[in-house]
Protein backbone atom coordinates (compact mmCIF):
# COMPACT_ATOMS: atom_id res chain seq x y z
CA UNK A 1 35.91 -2.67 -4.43
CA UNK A 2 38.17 -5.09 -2.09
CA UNK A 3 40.07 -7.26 -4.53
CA UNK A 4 41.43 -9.69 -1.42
CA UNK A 5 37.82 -10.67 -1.49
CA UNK A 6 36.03 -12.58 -4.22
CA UNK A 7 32.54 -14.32 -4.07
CA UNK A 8 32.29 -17.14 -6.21
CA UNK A 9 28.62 -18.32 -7.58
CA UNK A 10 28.03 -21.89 -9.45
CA UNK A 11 25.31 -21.72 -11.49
CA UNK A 12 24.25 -25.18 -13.37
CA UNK A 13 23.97 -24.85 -16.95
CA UNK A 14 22.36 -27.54 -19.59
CA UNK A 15 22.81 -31.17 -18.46
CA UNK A 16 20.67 -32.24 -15.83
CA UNK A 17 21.57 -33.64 -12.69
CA UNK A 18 25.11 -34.07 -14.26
CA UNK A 19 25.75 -29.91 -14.41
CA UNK A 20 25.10 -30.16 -10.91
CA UNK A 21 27.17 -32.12 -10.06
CA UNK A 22 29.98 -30.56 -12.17
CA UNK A 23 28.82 -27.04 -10.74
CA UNK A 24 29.51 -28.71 -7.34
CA UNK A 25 33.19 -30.08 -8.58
CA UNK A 26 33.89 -26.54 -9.68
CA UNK A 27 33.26 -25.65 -6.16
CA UNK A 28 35.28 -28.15 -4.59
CA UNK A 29 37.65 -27.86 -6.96
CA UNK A 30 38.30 -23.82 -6.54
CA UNK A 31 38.33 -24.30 -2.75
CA UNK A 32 41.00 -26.60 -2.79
CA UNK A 33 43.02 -24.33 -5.27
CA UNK A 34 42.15 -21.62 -2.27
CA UNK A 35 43.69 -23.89 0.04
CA UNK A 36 46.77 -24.89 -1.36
CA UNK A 37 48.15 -21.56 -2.06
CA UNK A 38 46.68 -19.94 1.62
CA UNK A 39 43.79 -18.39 1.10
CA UNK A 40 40.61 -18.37 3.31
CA UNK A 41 37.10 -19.91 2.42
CA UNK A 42 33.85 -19.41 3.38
CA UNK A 43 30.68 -21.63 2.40
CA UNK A 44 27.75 -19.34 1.87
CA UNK A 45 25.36 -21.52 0.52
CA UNK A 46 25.26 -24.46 -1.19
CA UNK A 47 26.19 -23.11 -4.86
CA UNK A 48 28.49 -20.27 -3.12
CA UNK A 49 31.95 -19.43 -1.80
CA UNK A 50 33.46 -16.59 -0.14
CA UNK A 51 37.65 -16.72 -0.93
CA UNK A 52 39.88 -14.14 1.32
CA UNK A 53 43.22 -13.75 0.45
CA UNK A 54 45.90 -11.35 -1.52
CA UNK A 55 44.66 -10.18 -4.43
CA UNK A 56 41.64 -13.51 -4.39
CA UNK A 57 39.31 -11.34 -7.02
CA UNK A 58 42.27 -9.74 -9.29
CA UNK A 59 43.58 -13.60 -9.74
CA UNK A 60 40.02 -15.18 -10.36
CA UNK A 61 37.96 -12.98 -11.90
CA UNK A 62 39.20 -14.32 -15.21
CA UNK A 63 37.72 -17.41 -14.42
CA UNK A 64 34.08 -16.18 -15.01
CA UNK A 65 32.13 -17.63 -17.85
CA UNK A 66 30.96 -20.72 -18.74
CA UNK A 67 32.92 -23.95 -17.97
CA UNK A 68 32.01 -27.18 -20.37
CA UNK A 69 32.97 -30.68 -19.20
CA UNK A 70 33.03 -34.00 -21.02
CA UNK A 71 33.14 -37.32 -19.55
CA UNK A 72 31.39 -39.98 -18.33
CA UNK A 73 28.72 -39.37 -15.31
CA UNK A 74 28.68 -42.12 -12.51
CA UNK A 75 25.16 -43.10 -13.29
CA UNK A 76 25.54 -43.55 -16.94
CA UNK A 77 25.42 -46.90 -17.41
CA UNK A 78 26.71 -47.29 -21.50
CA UNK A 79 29.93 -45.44 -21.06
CA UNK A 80 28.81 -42.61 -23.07
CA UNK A 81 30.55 -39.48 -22.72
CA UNK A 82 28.24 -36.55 -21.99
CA UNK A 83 28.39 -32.74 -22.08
CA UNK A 84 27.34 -30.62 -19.60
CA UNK A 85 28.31 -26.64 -18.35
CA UNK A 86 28.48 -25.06 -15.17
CA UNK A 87 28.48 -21.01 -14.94
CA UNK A 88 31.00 -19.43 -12.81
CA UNK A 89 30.29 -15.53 -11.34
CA UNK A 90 33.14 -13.85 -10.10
CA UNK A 91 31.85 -10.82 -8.04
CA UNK A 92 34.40 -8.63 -5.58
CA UNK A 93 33.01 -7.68 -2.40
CA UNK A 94 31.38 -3.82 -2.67
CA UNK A 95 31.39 -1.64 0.64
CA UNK A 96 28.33 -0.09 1.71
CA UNK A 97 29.36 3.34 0.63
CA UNK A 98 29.55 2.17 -2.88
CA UNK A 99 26.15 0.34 -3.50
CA UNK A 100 22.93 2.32 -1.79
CA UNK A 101 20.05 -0.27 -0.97
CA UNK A 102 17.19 1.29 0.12
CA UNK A 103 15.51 -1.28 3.28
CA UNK A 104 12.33 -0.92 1.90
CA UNK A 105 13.41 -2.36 -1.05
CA UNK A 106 14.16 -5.90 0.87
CA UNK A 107 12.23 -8.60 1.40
CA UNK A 108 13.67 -10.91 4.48
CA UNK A 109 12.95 -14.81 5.17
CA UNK A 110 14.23 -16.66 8.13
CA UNK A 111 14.69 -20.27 7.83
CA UNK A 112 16.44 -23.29 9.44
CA UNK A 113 20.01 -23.82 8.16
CA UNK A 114 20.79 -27.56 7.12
CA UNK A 115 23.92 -29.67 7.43
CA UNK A 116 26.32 -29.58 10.21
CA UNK A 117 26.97 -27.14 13.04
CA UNK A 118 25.57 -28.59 16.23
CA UNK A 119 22.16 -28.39 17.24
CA UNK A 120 22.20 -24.74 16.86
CA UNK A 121 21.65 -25.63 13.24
CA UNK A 122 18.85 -27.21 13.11
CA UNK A 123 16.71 -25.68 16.14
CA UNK A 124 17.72 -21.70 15.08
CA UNK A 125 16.09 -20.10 12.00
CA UNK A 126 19.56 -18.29 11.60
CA UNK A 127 19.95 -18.81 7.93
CA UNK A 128 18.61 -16.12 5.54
CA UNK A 129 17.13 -15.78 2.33
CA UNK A 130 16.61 -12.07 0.80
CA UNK A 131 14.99 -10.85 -2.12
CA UNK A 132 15.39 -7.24 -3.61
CA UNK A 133 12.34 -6.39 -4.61
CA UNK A 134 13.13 -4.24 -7.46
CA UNK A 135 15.12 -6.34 -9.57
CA UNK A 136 13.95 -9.97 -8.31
CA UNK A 137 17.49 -10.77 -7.39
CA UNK A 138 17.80 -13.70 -4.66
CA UNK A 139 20.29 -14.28 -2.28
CA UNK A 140 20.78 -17.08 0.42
CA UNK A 141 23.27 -17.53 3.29
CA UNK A 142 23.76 -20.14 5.87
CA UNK A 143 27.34 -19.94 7.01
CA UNK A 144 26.16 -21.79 10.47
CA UNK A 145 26.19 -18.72 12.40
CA UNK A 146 23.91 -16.38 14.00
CA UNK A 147 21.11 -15.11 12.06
CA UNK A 148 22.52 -10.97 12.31
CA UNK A 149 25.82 -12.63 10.48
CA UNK A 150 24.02 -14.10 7.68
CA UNK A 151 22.32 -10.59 7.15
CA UNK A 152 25.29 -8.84 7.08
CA UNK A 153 26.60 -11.73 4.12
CA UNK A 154 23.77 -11.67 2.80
CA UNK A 155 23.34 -7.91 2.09
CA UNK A 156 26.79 -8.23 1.03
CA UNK A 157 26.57 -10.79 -1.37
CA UNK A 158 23.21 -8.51 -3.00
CA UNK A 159 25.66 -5.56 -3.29
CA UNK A 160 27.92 -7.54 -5.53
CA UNK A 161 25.29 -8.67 -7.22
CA UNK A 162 24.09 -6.15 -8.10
CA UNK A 163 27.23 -3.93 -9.45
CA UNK A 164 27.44 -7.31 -11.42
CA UNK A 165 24.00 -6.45 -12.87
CA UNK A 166 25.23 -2.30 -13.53
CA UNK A 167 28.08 -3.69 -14.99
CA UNK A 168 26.58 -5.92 -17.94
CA UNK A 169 24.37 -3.45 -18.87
CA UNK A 170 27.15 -0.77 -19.17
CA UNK A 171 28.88 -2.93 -20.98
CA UNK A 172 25.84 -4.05 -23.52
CA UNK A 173 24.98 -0.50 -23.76
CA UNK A 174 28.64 -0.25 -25.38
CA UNK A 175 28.82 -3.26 -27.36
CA UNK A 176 26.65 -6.17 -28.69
CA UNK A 177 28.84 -8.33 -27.52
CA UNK A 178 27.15 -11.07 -24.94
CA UNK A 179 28.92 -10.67 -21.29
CA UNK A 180 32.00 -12.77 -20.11
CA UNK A 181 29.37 -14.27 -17.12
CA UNK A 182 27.03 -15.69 -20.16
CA UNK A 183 23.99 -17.53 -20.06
CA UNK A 184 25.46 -21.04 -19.46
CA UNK A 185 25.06 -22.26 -22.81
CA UNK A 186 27.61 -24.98 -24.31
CA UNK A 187 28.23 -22.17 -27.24
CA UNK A 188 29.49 -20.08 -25.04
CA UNK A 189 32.10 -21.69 -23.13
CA UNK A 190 35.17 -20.36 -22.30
CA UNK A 191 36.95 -23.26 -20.96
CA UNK A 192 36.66 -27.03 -21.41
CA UNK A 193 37.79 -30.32 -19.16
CA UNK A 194 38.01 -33.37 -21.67
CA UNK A 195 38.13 -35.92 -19.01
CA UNK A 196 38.70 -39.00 -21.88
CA UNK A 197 42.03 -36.51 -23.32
CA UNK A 198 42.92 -35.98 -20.18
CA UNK A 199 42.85 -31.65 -21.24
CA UNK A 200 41.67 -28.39 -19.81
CA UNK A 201 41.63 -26.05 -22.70
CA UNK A 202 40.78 -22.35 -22.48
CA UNK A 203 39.31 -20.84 -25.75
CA UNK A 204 40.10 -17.20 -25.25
CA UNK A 205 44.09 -17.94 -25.07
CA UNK A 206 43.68 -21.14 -27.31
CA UNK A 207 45.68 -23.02 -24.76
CA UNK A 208 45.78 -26.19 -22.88
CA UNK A 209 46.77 -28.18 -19.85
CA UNK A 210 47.26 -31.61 -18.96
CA UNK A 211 46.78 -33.68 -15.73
CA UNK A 212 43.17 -32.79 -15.57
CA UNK A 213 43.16 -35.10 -12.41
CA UNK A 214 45.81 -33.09 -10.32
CA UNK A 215 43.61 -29.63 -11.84
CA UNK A 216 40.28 -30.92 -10.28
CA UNK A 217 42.00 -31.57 -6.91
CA UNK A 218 42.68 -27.75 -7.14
CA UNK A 219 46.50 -27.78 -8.59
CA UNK A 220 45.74 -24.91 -10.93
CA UNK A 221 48.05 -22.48 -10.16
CA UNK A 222 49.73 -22.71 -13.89
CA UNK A 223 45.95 -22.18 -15.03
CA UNK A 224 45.30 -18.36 -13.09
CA UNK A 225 48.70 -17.52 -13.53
CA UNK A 226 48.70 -17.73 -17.33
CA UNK A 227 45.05 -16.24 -17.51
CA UNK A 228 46.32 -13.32 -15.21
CA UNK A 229 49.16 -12.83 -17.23
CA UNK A 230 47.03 -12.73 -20.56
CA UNK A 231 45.79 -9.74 -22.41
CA UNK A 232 42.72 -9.96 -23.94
């Protein structure tokens, strides 16, 4: 396990179009964080983030779970404040020598990545899409690049997934307790962003921050410091 890398995956939970959009704030709002404090990041597709930098997966992987805002979405039109969840995977980048996958096991599909990058882009089926046949797990990658790149993220990207998958079940073979990834539910939350208070709150340290404006446009070091520091 390399814990200088950490693959980030935004999942949109109950809400509609408004948990997608919040999944995508959660995105923007953890690259910026990556940003401020000097670490390196890497769109993989459009619900995923590569982050390179000391220690990126030892300092985030505490923000996995389930992540529950309330405010009021742009298209609502009677000011009603609405409550939606995003899921955030934290997954460390896994060598090869750690995670076997057999190549039959693979399914491969080429495609034509979107958005910018030249006409490269848009004329080059460089962007990939792989399926492990085995467990159904999907995973996409279009980092504008050449299509041997993408592979190589995109096998990477399975790996992790896929100790994430050994991992939950080793851990619900030893308790009944439901994993810290979850299921995107609003029950099982772990943190919430009160827009109308103006409040992040965590629920497993039953503590909260202000300046929920500053936090979105990534100032959250005070945030993964305090969750790094915290025993559970």
């Amino acid at each position: 396990m390399k814990t200088d890398v950490a693959i980030l995956e935004f999942r949109a939970g109950p809400g509609g179009e408004e948990a997608k959009l919040w999944a995508a704030d959660l995105m923007r709002m953890y690259t910026r964080y990556a940003g401020i404090i000097g670490w390196k990041v890497e769109q993989l597709d459009d619900f995923a983030i590569r982050i390179k930098g000391a220690e990126a997966f030892t300092k985030l992987q505490y923000e996995a779970g389930t992540h529950r805002v309330q405010r009021i979405p742009a298209t609502e039109r009677h000011g009603r404040i609405h409550t939606s969840t995003a899921t955030i995977a934290v997954l460390p980048e896994i060598p090869e020598n750690e995670v076997y996958i057999k190549p039959e096991d693979l399914e491969w599909d080429f495609y034509r990545a979107g958005g910018k990058g030249g006409q490269n882009v848009n004329k080059v089926s460089s962007a990939v899409r792989l399926r492990h046949k085995p467990t159904g797990i999907v995973v996409q990658c279009q980092t504008e690049r050449d299509q041997y790149q993408n592979r190589q993220v995109a096998l990477s990207m399975l790996r992790s997934r896929l100790w994430e998958r050994e991992l939950l079940a080793r851990e619900q073979s030893m308790s009944e307790q439901r994993s810290i990834i979850g299921r995107g539910m609003r029950s099982e939350k772990i943190r919430t962003y009160n827009f109308a208070q103006n409040r992040v709150t965590d629920h497993r340290i039953n503590k909260s921050w202000h300046n929920l404006e500053d936090i979105i446009e990534g100032k959250m070091q005070k945030i993964t410091e305090t969750m790094s520091s915290a025993s559970f």
